[in-house]
C-alpha atoms as a PDB file:
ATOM      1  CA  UNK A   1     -56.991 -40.343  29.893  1.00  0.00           C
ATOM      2  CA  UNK A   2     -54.456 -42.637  29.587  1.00  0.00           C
ATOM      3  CA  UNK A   3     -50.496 -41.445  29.665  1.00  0.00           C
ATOM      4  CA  UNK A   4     -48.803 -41.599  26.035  1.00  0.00           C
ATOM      5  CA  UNK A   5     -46.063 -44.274  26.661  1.00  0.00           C
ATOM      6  CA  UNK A   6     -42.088 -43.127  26.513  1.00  0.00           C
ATOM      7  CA  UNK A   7     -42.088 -44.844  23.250  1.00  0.00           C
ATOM      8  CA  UNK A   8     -45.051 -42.385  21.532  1.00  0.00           C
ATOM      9  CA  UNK A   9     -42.955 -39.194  22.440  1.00  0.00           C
ATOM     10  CA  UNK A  10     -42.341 -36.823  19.962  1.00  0.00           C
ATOM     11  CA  UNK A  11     -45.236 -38.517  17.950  1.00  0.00           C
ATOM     12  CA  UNK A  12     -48.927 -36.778  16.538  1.00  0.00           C
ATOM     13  CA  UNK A  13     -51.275 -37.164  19.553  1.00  0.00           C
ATOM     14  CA  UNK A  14     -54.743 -35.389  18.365  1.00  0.00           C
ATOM     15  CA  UNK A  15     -55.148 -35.343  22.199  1.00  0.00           C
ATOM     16  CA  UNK A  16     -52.474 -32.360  22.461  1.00  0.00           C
ATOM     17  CA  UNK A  17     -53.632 -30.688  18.965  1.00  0.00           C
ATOM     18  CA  UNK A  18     -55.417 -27.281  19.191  1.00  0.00           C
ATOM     19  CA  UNK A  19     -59.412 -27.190  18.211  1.00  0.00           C
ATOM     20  CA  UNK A  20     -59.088 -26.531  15.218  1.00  0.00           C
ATOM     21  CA  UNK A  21     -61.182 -23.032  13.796  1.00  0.00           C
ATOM     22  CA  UNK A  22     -62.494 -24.639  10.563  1.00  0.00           C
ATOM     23  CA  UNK A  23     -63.398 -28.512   9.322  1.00  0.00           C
ATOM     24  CA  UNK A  24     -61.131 -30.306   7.834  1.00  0.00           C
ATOM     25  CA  UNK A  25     -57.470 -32.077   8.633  1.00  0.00           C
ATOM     26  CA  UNK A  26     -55.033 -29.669  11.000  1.00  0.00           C
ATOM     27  CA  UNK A  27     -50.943 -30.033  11.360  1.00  0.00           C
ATOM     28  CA  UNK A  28     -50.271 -29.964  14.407  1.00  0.00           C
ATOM     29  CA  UNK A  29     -46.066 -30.034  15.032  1.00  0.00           C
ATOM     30  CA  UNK A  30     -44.801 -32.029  17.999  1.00  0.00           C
ATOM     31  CA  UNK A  31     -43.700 -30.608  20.791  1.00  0.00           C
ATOM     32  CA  UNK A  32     -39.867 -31.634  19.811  1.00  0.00           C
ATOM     33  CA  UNK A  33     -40.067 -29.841  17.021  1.00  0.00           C
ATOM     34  CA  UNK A  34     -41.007 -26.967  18.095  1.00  0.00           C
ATOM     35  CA  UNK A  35     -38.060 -27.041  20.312  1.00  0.00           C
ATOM     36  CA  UNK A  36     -35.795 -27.947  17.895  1.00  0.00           C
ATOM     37  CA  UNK A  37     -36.635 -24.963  15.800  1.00  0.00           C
ATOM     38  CA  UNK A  38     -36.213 -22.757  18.334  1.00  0.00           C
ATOM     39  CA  UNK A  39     -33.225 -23.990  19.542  1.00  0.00           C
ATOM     40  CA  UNK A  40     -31.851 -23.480  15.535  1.00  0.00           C
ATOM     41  CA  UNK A  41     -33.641 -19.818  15.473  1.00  0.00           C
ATOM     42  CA  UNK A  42     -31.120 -19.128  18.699  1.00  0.00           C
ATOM     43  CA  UNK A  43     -27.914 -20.630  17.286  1.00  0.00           C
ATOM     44  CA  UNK A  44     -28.461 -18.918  14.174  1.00  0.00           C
ATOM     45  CA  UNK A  45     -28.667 -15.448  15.849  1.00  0.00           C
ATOM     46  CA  UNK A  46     -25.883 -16.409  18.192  1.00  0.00           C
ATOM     47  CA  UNK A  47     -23.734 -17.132  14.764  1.00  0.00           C
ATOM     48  CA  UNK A  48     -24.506 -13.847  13.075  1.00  0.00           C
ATOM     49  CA  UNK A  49     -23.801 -11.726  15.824  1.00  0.00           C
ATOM     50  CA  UNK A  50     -20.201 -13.416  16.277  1.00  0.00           C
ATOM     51  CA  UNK A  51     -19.941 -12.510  12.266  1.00  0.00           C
ATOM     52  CA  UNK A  52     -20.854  -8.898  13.160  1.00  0.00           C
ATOM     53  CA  UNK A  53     -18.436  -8.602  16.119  1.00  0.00           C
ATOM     54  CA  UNK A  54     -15.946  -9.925  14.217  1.00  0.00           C
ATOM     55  CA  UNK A  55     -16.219  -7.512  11.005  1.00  0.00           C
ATOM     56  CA  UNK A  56     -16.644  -4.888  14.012  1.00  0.00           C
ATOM     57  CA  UNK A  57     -13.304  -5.874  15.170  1.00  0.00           C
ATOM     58  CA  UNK A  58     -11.469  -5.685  11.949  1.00  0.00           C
ATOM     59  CA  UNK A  59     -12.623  -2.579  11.120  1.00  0.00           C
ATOM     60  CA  UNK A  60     -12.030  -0.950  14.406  1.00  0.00           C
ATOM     61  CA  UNK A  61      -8.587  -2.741  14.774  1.00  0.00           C
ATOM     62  CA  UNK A  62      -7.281  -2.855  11.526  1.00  0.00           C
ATOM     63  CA  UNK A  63      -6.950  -5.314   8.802  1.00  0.00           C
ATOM     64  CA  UNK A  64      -4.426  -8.717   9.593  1.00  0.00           C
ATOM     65  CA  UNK A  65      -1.604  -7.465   6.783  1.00  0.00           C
ATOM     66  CA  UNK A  66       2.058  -8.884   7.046  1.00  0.00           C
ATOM     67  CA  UNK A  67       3.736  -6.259   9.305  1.00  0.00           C
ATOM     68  CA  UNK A  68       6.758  -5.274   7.169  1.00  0.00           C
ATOM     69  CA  UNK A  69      10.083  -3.670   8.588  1.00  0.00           C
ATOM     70  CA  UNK A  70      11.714  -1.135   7.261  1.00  0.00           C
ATOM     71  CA  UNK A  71      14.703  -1.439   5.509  1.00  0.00           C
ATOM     72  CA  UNK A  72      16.693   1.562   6.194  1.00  0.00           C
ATOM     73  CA  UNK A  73      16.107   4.285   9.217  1.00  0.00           C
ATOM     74  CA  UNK A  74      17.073   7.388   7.314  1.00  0.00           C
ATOM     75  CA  UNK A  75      18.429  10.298   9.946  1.00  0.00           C
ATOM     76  CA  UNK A  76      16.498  13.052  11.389  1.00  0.00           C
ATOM     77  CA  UNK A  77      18.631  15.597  10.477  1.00  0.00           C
ATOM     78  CA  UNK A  78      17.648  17.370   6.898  1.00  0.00           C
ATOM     79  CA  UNK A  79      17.182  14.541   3.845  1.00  0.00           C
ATOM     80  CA  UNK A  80      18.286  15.973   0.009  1.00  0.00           C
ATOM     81  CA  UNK A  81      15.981  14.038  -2.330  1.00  0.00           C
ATOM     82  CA  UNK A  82      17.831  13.806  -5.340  1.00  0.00           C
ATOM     83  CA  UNK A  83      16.382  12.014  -8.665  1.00  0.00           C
ATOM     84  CA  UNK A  84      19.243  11.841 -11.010  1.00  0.00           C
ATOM     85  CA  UNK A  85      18.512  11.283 -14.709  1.00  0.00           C
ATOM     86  CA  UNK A  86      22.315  11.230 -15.930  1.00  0.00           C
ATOM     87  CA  UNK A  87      21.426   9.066 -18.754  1.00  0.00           C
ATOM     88  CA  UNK A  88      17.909  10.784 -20.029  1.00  0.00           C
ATOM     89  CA  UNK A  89      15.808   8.189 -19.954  1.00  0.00           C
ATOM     90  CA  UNK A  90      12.813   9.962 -18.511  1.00  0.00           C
ATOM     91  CA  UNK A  91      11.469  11.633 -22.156  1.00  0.00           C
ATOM     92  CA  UNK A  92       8.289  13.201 -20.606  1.00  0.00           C
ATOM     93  CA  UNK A  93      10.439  16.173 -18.053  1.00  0.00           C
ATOM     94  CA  UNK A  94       7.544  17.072 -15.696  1.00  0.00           C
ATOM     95  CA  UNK A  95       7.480  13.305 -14.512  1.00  0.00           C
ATOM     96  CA  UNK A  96      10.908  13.990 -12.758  1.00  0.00           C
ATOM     97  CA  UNK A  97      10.046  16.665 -10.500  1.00  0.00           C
ATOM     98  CA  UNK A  98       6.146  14.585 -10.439  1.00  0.00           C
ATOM     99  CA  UNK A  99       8.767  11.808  -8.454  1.00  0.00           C
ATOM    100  CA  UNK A 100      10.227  14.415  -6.127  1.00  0.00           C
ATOM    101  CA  UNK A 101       7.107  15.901  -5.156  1.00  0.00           C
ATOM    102  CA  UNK A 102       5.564  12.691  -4.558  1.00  0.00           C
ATOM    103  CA  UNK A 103       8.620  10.879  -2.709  1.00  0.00           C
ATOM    104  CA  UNK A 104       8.683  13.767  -0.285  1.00  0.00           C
ATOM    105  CA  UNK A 105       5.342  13.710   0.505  1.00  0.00           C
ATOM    106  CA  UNK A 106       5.706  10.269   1.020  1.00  0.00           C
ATOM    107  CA  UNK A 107       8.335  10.409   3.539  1.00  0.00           C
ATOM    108  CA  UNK A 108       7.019  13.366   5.271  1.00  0.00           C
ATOM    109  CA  UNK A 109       3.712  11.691   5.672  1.00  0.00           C
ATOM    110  CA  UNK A 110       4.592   8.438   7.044  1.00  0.00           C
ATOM    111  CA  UNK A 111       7.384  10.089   8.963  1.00  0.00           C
ATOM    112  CA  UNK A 112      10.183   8.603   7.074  1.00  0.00           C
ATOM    113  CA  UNK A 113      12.185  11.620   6.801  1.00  0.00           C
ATOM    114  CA  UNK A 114      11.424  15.314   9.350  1.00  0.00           C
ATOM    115  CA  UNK A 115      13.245  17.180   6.939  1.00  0.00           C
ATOM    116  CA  UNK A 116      13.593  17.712   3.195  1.00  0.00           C
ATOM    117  CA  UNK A 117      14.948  20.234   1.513  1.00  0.00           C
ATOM    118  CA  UNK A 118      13.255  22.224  -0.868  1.00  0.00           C
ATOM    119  CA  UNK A 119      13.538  21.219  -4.441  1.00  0.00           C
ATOM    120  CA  UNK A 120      14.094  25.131  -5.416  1.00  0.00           C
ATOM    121  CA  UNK A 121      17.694  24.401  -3.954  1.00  0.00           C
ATOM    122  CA  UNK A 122      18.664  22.012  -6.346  1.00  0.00           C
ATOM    123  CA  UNK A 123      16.876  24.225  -8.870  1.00  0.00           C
ATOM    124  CA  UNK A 124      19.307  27.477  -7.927  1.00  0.00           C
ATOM    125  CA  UNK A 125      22.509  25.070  -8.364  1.00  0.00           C
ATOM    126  CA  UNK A 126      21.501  23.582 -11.624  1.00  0.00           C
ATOM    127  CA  UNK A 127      21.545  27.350 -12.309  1.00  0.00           C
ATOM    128  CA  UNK A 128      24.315  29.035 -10.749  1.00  0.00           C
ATOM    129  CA  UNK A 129      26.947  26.322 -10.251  1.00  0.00           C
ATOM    130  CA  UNK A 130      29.285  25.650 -13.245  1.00  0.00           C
ATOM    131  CA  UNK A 131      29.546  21.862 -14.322  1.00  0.00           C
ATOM    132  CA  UNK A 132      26.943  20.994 -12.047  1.00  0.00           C
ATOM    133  CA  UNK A 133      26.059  17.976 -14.099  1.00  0.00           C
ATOM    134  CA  UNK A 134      29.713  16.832 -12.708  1.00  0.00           C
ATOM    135  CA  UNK A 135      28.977  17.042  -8.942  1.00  0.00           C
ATOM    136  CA  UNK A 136      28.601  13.598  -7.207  1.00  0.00           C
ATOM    137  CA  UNK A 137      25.284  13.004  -5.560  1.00  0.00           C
ATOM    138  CA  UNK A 138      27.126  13.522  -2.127  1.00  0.00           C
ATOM    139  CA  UNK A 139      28.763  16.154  -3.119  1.00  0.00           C
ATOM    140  CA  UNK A 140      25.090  18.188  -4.276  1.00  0.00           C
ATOM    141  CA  UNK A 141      24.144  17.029  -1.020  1.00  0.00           C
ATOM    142  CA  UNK A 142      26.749  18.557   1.296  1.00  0.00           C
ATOM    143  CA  UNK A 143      26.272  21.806  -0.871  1.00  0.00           C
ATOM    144  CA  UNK A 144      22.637  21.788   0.496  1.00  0.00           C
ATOM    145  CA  UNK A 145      23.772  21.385   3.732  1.00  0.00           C
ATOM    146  CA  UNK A 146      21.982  17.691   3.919  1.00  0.00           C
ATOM    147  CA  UNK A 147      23.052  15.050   6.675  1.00  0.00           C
ATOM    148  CA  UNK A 148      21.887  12.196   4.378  1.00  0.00           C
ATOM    149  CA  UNK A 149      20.673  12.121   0.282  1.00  0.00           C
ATOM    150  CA  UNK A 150      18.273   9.603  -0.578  1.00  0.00           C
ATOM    151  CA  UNK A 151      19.580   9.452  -4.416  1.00  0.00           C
ATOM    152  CA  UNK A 152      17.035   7.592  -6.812  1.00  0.00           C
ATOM    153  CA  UNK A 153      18.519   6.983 -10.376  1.00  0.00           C
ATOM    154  CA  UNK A 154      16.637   6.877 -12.880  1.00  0.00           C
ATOM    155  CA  UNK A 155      17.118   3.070 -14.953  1.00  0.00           C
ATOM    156  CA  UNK A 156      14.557   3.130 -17.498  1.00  0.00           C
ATOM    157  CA  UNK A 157      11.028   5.008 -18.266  1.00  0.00           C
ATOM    158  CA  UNK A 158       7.713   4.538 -20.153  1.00  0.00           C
ATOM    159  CA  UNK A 159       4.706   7.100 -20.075  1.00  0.00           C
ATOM    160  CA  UNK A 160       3.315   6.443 -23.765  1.00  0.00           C
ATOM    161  CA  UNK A 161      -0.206   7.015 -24.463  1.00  0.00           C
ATOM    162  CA  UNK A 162      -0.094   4.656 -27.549  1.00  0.00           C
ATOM    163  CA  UNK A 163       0.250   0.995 -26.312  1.00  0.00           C
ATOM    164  CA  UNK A 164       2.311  -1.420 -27.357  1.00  0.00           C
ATOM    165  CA  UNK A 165       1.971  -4.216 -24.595  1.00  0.00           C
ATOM    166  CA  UNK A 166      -0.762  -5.418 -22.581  1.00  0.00           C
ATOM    167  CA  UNK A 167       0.752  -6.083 -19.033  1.00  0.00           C
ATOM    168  CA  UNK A 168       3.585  -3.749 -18.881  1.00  0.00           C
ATOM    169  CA  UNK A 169       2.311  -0.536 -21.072  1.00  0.00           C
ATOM    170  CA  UNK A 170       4.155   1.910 -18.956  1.00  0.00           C
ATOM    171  CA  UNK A 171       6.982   1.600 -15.910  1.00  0.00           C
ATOM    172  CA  UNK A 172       9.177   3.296 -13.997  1.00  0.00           C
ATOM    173  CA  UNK A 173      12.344   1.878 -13.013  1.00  0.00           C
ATOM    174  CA  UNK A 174      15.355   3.541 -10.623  1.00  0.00           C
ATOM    175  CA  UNK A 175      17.810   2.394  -8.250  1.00  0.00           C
ATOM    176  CA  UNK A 176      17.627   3.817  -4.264  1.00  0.00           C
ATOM    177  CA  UNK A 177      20.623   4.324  -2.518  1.00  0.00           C
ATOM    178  CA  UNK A 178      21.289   6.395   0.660  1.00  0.00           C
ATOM    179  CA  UNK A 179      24.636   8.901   1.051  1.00  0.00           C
ATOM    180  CA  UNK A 180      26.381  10.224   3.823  1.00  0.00           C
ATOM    181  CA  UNK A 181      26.712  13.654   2.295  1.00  0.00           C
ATOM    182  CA  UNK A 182      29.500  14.645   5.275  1.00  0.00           C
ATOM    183  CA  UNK A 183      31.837  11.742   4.016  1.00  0.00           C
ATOM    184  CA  UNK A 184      34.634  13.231   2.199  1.00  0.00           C
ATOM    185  CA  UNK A 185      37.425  11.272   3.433  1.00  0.00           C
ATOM    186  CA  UNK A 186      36.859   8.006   2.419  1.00  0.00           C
ATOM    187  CA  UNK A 187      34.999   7.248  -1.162  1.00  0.00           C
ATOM    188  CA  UNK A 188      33.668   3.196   1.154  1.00  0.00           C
ATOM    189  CA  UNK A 189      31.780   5.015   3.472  1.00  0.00           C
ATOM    190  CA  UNK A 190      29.908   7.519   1.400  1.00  0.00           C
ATOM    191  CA  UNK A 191      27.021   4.952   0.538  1.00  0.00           C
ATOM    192  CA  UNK A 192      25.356   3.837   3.745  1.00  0.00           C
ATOM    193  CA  UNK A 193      22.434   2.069   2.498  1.00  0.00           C
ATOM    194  CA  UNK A 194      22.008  -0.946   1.116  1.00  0.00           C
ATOM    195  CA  UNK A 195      25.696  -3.045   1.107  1.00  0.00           C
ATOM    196  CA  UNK A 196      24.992  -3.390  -2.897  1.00  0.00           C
ATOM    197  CA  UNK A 197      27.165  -0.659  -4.374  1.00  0.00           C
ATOM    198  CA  UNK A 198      24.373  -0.824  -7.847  1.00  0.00           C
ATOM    199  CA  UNK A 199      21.412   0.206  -5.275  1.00  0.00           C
ATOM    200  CA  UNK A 200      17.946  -1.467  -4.400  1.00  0.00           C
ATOM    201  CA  UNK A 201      15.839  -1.733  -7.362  1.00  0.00           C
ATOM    202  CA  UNK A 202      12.188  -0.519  -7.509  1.00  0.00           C
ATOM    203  CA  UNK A 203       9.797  -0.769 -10.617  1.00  0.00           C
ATOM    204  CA  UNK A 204       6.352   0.912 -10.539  1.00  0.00           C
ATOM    205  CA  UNK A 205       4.328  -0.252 -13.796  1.00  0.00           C
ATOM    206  CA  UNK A 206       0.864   0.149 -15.167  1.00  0.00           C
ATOM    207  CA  UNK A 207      -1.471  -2.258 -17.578  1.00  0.00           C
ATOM    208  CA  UNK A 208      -2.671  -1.400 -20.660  1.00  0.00           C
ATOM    209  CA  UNK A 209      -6.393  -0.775 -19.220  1.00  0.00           C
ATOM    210  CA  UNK A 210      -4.667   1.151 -16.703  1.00  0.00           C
ATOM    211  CA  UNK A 211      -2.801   3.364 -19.754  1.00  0.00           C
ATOM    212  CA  UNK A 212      -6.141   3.636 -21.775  1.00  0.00           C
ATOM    213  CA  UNK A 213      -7.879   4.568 -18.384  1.00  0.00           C
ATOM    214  CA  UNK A 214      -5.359   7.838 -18.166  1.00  0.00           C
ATOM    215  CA  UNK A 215      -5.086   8.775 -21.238  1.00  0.00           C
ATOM    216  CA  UNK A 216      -2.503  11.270 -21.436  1.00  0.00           C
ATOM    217  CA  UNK A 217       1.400  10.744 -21.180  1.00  0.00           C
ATOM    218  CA  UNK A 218       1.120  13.739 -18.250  1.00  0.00           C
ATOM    219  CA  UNK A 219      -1.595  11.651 -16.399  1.00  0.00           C
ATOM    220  CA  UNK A 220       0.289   8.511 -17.045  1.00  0.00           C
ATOM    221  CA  UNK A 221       3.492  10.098 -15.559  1.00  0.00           C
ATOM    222  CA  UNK A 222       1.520  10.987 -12.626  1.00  0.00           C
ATOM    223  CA  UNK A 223       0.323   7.840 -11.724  1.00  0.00           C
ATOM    224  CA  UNK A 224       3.488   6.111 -12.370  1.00  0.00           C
ATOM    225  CA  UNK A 225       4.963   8.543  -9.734  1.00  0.00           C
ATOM    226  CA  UNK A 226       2.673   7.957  -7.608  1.00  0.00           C
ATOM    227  CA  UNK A 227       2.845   4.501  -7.148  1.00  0.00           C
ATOM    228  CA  UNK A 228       6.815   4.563  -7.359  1.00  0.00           C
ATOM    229  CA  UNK A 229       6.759   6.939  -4.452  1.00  0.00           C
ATOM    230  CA  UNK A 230       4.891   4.615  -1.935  1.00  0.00           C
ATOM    231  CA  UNK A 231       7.058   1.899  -2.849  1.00  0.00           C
ATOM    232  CA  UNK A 232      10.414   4.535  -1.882  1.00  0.00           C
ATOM    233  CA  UNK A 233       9.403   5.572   0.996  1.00  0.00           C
ATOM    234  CA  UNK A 234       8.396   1.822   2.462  1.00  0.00           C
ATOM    235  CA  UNK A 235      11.711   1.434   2.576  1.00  0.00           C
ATOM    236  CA  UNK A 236      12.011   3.881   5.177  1.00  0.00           C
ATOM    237  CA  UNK A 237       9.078   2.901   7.705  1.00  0.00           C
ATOM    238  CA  UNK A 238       7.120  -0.418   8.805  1.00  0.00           C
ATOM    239  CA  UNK A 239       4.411  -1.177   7.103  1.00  0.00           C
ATOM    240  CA  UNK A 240       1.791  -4.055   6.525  1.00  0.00           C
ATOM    241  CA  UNK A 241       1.578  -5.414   3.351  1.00  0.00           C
ATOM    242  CA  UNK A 242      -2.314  -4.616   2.962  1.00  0.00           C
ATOM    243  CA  UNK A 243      -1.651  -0.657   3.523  1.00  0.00           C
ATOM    244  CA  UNK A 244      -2.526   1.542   0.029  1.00  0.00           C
END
């Protein structure tokens, strides 16, 4: 049998072909081929299992968020949360104490703050101290017997079950400032955090499929306080920007 020349490689050679079983014409794949198509079968197995590993990865490690920094270390002495309201805005009243009870969970959670003091003590001055709607936030807060108050003012507020704009049906809008509640000397050094004496603004908001999807003006408070809260207490801890 003569030797298939360099040049016929990789070519049909019924020489090399299998008896065929039954009559009739039989493809027979060169020998190349065949190699080639495994060599694909392995590359493509390779491939997926570097896709696995690396969904293993994330998942194990953590998504690739922007690492955040906090803007403010608050102290680790006892924290007065204080949402102040001088001006009404917030027409729906359980949605105030919905933002204290969700900003202190917040901070307690991520660590922001160790200690908070109960909301009841707020709740006993408001009823036993004359003209406490004239007390300075710093001054509620050394009452308490708080190292720092995280004050959040209230600046405007939405929770209306009957929608009036698509894209900003309900918000929540206050000002965050943090008080030396010990400072009584000088009025400068009362506000520790940030330099801007009107505060650092924050606005949680919700769609109008959002609104239609609570219903309520109670669960639409709730949600709005929610949301507001994370945003607070970020200010207070790092964070990635991917983190619910």
């Amino acid at each position: 049998m003569n030797t298939p020349s360099n040049s016929s490689r990789g070519r049909f050679h019924p020489s090399t072909c299998p008896t065929p079983l039954r009559t009739g014409p039989v493809a027979c794949a060169p020998d190349s081929d065949k190699i080639r198509t495994a060599q694909l079968v392995v590359l493509a197995a390779a491939l997926s299992a570097s896709l696995t590993a690396c969904k293993t990865g994330a998942y194990l490690f953590g998504s690739h968020g922007e690492k955040v920094k906090m803007q403010f270390k608050l102290s680790d002495e006892t924290i007065l949360v204080f949402v102040d309201d001088v001006n009404e805005h917030v027409d729906w009243p359980a949605a105030r104490r919905y933002l204290w009870d969700d900003v202190t969970q917040e901070l307690l959670r991520t660590k922001s703050a160790l200690k908070v003091i109960p909301i009841e003590t707020e709740d006993s001055f408001r009823q036993t101290v004359a003209d406490f709607n004239k007390l300075s936030a710093r001054e509620v807060g050394e009452m308490a017997g708080a190292d720092q108050v995280l004050w959040i003012e209230v600046q405007d507020f939405l929770a209306d079950d009957q929608i009036t704009e698509a894209t900003n049906a309900a918000y929540f809008v206050v000002t965050v400032k943090v008080l030396n509640a010990k400072e009584k000397d000088s009025r400068t050094r009362v506000r520790i955090w940030p330099t801007s004496p009107e505060g650092y603004a924050l606005t949680a908001d919700m769609t109008g499929g959002a609104v239609l999807k609570e219903k309520t003006r109670d669960a639409i408070s709730k949600a709005l306080t929610a949301k507001l809260a994370v945003e607070i207490a970020r200010l207070f801890h790092d964070h990635r920007t991917d983190e619910s």
